[in-house]
Every structure is written in structure tokens, then in C-alpha cells.
C-alpha atoms as a PDB file:
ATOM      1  CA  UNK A   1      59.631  84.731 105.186  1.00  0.00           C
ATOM      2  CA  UNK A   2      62.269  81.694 105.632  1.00  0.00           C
ATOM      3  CA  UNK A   3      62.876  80.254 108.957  1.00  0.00           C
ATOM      4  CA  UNK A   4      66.601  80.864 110.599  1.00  0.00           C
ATOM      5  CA  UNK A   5      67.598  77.515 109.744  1.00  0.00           C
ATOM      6  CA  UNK A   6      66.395  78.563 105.975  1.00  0.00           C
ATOM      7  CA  UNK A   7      68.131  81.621 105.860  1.00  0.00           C
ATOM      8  CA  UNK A   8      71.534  79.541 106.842  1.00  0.00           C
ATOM      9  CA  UNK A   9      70.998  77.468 104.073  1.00  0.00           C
ATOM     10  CA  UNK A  10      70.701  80.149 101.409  1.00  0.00           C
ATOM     11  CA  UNK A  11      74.135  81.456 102.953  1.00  0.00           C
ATOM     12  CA  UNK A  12      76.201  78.143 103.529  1.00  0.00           C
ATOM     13  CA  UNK A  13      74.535  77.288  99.255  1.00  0.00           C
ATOM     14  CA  UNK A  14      76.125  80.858  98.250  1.00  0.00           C
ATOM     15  CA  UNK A  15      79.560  80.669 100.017  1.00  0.00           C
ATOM     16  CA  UNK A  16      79.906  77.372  98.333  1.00  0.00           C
ATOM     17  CA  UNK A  17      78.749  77.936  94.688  1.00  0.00           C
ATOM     18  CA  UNK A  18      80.788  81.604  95.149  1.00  0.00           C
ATOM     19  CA  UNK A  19      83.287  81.387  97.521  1.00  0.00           C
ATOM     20  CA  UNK A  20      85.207  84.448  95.902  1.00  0.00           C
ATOM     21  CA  UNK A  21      82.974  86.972  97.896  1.00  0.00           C
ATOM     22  CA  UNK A  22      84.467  90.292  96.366  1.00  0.00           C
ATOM     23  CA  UNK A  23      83.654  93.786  95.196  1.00  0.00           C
ATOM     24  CA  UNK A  24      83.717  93.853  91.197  1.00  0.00           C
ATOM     25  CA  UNK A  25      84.765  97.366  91.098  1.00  0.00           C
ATOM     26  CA  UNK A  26      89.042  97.779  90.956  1.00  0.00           C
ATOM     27  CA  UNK A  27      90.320 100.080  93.664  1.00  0.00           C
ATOM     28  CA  UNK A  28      93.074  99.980  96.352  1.00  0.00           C
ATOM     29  CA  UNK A  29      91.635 102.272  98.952  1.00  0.00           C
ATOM     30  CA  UNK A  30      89.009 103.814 100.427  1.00  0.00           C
ATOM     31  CA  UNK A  31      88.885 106.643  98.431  1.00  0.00           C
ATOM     32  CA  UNK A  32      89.566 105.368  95.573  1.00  0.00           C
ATOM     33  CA  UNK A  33      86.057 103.069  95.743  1.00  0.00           C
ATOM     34  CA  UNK A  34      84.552 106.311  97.062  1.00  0.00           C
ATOM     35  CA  UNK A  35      85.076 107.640  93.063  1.00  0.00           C
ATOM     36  CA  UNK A  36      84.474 104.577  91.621  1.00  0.00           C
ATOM     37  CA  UNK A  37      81.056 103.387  93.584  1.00  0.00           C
ATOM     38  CA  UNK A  38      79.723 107.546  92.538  1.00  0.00           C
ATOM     39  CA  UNK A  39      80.463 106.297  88.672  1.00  0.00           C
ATOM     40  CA  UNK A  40      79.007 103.396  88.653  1.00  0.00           C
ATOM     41  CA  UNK A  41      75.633 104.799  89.494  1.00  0.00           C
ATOM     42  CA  UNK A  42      73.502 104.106  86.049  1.00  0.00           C
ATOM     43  CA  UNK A  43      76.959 102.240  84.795  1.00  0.00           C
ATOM     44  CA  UNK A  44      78.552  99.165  84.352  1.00  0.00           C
ATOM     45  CA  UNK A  45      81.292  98.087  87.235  1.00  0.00           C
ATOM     46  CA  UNK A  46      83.375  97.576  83.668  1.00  0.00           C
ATOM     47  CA  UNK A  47      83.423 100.703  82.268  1.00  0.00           C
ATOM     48  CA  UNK A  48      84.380 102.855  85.572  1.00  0.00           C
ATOM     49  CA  UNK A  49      87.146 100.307  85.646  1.00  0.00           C
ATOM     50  CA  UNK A  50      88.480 100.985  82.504  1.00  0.00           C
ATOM     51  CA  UNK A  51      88.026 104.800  83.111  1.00  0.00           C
ATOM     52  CA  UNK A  52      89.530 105.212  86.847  1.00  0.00           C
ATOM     53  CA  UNK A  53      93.137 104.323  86.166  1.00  0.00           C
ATOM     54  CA  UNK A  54      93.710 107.579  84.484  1.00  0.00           C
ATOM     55  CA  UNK A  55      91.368 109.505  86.889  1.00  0.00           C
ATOM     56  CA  UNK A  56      93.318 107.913  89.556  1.00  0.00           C
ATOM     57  CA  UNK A  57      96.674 108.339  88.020  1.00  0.00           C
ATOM     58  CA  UNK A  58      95.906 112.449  87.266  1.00  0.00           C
ATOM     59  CA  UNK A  59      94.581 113.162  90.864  1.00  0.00           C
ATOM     60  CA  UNK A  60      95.726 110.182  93.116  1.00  0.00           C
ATOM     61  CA  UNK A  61      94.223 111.867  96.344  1.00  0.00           C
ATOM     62  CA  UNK A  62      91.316 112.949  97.987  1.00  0.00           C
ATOM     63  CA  UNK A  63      93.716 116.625  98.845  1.00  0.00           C
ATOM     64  CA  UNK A  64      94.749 116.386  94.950  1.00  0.00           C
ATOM     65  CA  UNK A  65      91.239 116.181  93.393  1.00  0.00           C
ATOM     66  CA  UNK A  66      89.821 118.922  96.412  1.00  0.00           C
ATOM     67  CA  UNK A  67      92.172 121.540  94.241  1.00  0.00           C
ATOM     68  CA  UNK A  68      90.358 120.645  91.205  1.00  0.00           C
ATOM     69  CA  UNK A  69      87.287 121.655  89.459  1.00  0.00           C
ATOM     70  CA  UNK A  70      84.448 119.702  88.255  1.00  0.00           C
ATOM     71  CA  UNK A  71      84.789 120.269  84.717  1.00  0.00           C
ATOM     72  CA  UNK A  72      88.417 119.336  84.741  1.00  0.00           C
ATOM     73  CA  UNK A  73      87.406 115.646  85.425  1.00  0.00           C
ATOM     74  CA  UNK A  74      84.690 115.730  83.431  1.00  0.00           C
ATOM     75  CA  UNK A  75      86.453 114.518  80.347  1.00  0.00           C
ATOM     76  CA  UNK A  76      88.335 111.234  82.752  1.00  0.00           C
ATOM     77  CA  UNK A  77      84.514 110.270  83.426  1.00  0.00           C
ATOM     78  CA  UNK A  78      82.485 111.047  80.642  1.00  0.00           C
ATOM     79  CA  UNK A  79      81.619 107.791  79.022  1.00  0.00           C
ATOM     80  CA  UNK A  80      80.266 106.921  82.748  1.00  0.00           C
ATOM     81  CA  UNK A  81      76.969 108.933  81.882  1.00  0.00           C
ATOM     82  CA  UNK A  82      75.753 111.552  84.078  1.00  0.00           C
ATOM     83  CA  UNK A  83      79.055 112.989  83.752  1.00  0.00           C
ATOM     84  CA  UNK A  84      78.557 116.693  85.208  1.00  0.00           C
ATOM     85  CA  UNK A  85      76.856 115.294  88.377  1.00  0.00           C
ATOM     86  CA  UNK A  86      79.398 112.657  89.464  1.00  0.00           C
ATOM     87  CA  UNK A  87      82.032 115.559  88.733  1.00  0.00           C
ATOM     88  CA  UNK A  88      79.783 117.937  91.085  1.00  0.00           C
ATOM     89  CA  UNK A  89      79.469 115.259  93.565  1.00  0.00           C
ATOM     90  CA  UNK A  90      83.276 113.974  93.707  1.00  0.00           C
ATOM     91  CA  UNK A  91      84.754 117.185  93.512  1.00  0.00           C
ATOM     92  CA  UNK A  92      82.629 118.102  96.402  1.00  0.00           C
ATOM     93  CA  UNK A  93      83.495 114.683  98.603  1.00  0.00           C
ATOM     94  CA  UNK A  94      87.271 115.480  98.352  1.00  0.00           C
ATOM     95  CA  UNK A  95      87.042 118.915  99.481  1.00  0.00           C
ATOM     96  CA  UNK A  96      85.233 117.651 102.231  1.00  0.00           C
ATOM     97  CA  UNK A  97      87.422 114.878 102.788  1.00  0.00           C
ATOM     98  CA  UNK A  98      90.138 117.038 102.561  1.00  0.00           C
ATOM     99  CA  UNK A  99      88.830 120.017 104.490  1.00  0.00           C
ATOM    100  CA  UNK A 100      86.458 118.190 107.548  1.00  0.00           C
ATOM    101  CA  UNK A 101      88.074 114.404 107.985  1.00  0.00           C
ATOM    102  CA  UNK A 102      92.099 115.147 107.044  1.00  0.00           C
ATOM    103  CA  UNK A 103      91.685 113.449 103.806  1.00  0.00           C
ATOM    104  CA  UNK A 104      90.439 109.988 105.159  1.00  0.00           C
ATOM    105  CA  UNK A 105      87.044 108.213 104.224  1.00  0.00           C
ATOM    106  CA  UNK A 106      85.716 108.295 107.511  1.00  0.00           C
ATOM    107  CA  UNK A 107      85.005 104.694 108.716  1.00  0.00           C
ATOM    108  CA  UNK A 108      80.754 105.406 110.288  1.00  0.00           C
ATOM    109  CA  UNK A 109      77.754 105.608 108.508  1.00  0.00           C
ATOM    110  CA  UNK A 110      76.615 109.299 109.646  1.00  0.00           C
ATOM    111  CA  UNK A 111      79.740 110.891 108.709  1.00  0.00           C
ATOM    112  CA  UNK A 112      79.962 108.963 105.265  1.00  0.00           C
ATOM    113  CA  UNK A 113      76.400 110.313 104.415  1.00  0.00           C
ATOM    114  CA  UNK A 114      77.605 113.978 105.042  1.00  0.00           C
ATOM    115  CA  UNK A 115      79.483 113.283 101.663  1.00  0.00           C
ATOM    116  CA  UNK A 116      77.924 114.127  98.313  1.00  0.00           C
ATOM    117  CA  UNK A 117      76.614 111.716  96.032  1.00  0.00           C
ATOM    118  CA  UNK A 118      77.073 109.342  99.178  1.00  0.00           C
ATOM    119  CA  UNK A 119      73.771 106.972 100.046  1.00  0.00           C
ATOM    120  CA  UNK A 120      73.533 104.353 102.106  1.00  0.00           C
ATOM    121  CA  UNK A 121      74.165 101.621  99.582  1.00  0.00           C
ATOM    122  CA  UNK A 122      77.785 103.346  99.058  1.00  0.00           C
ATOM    123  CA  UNK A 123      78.409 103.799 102.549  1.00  0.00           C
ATOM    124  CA  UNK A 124      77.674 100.447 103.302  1.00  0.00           C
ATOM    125  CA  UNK A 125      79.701  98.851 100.836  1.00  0.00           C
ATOM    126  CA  UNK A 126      82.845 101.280 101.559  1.00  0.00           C
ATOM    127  CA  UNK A 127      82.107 100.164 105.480  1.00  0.00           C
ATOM    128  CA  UNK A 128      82.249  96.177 104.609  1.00  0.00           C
ATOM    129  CA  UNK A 129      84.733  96.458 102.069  1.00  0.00           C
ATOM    130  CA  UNK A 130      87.182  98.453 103.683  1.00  0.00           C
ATOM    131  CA  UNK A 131      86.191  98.995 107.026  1.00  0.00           C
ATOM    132  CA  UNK A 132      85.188  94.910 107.728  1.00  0.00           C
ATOM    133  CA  UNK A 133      82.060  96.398 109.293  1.00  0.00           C
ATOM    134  CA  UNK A 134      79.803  93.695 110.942  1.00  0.00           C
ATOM    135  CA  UNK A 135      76.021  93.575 109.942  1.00  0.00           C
ATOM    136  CA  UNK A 136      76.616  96.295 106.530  1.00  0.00           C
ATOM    137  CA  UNK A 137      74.128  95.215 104.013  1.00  0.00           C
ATOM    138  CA  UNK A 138      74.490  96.886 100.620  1.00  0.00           C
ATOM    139  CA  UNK A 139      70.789  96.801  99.188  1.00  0.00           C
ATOM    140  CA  UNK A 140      71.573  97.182  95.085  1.00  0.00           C
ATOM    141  CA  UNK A 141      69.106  95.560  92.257  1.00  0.00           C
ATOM    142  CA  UNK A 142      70.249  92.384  92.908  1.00  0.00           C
ATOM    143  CA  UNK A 143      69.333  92.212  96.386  1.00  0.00           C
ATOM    144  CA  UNK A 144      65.960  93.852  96.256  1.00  0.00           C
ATOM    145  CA  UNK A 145      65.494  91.394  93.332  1.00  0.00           C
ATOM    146  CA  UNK A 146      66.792  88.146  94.993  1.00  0.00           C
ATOM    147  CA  UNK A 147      65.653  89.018  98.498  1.00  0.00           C
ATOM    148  CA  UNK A 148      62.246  89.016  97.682  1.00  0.00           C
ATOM    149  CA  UNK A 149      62.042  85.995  94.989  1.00  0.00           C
ATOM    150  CA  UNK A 150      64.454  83.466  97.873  1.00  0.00           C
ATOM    151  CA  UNK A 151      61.705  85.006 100.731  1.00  0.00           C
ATOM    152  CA  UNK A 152      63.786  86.905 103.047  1.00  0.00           C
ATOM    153  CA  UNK A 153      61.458  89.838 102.809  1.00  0.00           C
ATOM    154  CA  UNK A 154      58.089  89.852 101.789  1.00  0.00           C
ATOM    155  CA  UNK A 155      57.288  92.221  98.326  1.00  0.00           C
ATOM    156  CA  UNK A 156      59.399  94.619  99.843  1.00  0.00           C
ATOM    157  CA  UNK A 157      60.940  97.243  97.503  1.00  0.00           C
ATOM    158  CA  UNK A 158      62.379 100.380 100.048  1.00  0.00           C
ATOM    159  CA  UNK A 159      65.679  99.431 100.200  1.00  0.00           C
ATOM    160  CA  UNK A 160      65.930 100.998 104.235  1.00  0.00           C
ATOM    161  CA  UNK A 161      63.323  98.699 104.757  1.00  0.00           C
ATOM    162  CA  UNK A 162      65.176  95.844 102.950  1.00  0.00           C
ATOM    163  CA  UNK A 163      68.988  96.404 104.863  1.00  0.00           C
ATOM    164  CA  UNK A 164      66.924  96.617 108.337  1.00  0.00           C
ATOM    165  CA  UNK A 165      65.414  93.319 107.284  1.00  0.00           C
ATOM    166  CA  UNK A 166      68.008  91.174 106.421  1.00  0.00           C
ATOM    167  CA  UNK A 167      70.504  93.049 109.178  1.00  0.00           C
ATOM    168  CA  UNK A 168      68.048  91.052 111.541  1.00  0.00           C
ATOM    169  CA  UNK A 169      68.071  87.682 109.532  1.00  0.00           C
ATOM    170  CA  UNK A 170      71.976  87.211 108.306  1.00  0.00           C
ATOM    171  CA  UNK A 171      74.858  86.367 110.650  1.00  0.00           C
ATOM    172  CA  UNK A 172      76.646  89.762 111.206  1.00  0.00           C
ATOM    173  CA  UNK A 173      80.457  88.497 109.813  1.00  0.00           C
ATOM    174  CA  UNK A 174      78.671  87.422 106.709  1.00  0.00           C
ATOM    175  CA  UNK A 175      76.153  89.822 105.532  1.00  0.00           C
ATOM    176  CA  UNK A 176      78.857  92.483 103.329  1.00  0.00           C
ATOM    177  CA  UNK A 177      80.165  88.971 101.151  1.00  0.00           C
ATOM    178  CA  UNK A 178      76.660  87.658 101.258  1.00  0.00           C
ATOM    179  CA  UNK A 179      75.675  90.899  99.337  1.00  0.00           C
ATOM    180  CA  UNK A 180      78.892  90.464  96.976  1.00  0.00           C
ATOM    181  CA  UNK A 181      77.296  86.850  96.265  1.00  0.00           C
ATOM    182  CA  UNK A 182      73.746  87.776  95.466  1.00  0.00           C
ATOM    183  CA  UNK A 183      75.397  90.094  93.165  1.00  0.00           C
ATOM    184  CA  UNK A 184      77.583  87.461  91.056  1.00  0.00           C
ATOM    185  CA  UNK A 185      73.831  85.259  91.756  1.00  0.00           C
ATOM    186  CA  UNK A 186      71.794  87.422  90.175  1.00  0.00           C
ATOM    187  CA  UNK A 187      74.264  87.644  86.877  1.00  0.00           C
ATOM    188  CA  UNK A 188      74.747  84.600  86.312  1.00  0.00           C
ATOM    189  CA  UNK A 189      71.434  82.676  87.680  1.00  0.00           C
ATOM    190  CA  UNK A 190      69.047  84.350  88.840  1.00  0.00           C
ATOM    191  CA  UNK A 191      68.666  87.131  86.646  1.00  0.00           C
ATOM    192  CA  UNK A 192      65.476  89.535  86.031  1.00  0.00           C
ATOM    193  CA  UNK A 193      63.879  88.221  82.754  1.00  0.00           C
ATOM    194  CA  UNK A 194      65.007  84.289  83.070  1.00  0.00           C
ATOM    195  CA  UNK A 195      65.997  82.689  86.190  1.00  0.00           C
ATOM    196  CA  UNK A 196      67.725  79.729  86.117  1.00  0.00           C
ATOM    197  CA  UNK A 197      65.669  77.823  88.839  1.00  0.00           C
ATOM    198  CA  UNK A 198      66.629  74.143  87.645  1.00  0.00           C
ATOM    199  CA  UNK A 199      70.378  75.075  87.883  1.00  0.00           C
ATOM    200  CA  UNK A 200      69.973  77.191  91.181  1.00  0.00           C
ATOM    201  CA  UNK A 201      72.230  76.434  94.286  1.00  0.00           C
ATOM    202  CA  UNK A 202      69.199  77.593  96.876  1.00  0.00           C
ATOM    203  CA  UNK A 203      66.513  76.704  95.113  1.00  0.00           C
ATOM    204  CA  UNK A 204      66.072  74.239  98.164  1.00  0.00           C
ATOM    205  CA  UNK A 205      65.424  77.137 100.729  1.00  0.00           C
ATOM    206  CA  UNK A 206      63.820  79.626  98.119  1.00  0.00           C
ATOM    207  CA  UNK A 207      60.660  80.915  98.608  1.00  0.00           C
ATOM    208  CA  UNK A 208      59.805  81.050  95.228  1.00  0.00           C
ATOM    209  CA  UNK A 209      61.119  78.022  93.880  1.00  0.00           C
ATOM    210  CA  UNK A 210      59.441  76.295  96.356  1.00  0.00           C
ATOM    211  CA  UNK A 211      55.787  77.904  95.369  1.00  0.00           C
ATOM    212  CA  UNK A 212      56.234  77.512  91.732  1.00  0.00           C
ATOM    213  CA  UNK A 213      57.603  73.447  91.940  1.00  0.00           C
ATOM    214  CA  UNK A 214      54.911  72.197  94.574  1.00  0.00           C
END
């Protein structure tokens, strides 16, 4: 585990090296990164961008797509992958949208979880993104990765486990762009196969670096 004063180190070396802290997925409201966070699942942020202006253009509402059927958006999302279950799942959050919550992403964690195809990774990053949420951690491959390698957890791999973890260790008003910068991190740096460790902007608080270079 890194000390406090560690942990504020591998923050303050992120904000500077990406001070950009964003999502990477295009949308312009809640609802809209609803959709687009359920297609990404097993997809690049890329290719749901290229596919949800038309979505969003034929059904430009939670109420709109609630009237439709899965199988009539099937053909906006099918180069997503996993096509008929991110219908069956966004079909399903707009009528409930629509019919329970008056069409608005609600803005709390237990109600967001009531939707389909919503998990905790989703409704955390629809909380800090929109919402401005203090202390949301979005746990995604990137964090499980780079959490463990830079020390904040210990071999931990349950992402619950993980966002409780670093919800006690990262300053509350950072912790949604802190996740946006591990992701942009872990692309470009530290990535699975070959980490960059030489060229790495917290290499002087990580865990890992410091094991393997002493």
C-alpha cells in the first residue's frame, strides 16, 4: 500500500501529465451516456461513437426509445457486438426511465442500479460525469490494472473491493477525473503487455516501479 503523502503524488503526477480529465465516450446528457456506456461493454469507446449519432438522432429520448422495440435498434448498434442484449437492456432502461423516474437518469447509486444493463462501474461514471458526485470511483481494466501495479491496493481484483479501497485513499473532488486519467495512463503508458516504466510520470510513488528498480 502507498502512504497518503504517496497517494498525493500519484494524483498531483496524473493531473499534470493529463490535465484534460474527460470521459472518451461523445454524449451531451445523461441519457445519452446511459446508451453509450451499455455499448461500449466488450467495445471500443470509438466505435459506439461513430454508431450513436444516428441512434441518437432516430430516438433522441429516453420517452422516444421506451415506444420502441429491441429489434428496431438492433440494426443502429450492431457492429457494437452483443447487439440483442444491449437492445434488451436499453430498451428496458428507457421504459423505466420513462415510466418510474419521468424520463430523467436519476442522479443516486440505488436507483441507477434498478436500471438494466446498469452496474456500478456505469453508475459511477454517469454520477461523476454528470452528476459531479464526490468520492465516485469507476473501477474499469485500467484501474484494476494500474491500481494494483502503482500499490494502492494490494493483488486485489473484485472491483467492489477495489472502489471501497481507493474511495478511502483519493481526495473526494478528485477521484471521478483521477479514474478518467488512469484510463488515458494505461493507453498510452502503462499498458498490459509493455509498460513504459522509464517514461512513467509516477513511477516515483509506484509500488512496482519501485520493487523492480531497487
Amino acid at each position: 500500500m502507498r502512504t497518503p503523502e504517496q497517494v498525493i503524488g500519484i494524483v498531483s503526477a496524473l493531473e499534470a501529465a493529463y490535465p484534460m480529465a474527460e470521459c472518451t465516450l461523445d454524449y451531451n446528457e445523461a441519457w445519452e451516456l446511459l446508451v453509450s456506456v451499455r455499448l461500449a461493454a466488450q467495445c471500443t469507446d470509438e466505435r459506439v461513437n461513430q454508431v450513436v449519432p444516428a441512434l441518437f438522432e432516430a430516438y433522441p429520448s429516453a420517452e422516444k426509445m421506451a415506444l420502441a422495440e429491441p429489434e428496431d435498434i438492433e440494426p443502429y448498434i450492431r457492429s457494437c457486438g452483443f447487439y440483442h442484449g444491449k437492445a434488451r437492456d436499453i430498451v428496458g432502461a428507457a421504459r423505466m426511465l420513462a415510466d418510474d423516474f419521468g424520463g430523467v437518469v436519476p442522479d443516486n447509486m440505488d436507483d441507477l442500479l434498478k436500471l438494466p444493463g446498469v452496474g456500478r462501474k456505469s453508475a459511477n461514471l454517469i454520477l461523476g460525469d454528470v452528476y459531479h458526485t464526490p468520492g465516485v470511483v469507476v473501477v474499469d481494466t485500467h484501474c484494476i490494472r494500474l491500481s494494483n501495479r502503482m500499490g494502492l491496493v494490494d493483488d486485489m481484483k473484485d472491483p467492489p473491493k477495489i472502489e471501497t479501497a481507493l474511495r478511502g485513499q483519493l481526495p473526494p473532488e478528485k477521484s471521478s477525473d483521477f479514474c478518467h486519467r488512469l484510463v488515458l495512463h494505461g493507453r498510452a503508458v502503462c499498458s498490459a503487455r509493455a509498460p513504459k516504466c522509464e517514461a512513467c510520470c509516477v513511477r516515483g510513488f509506484c509500488q512496482t516501479y519501485e520493487r523492480d528498480h531497487t
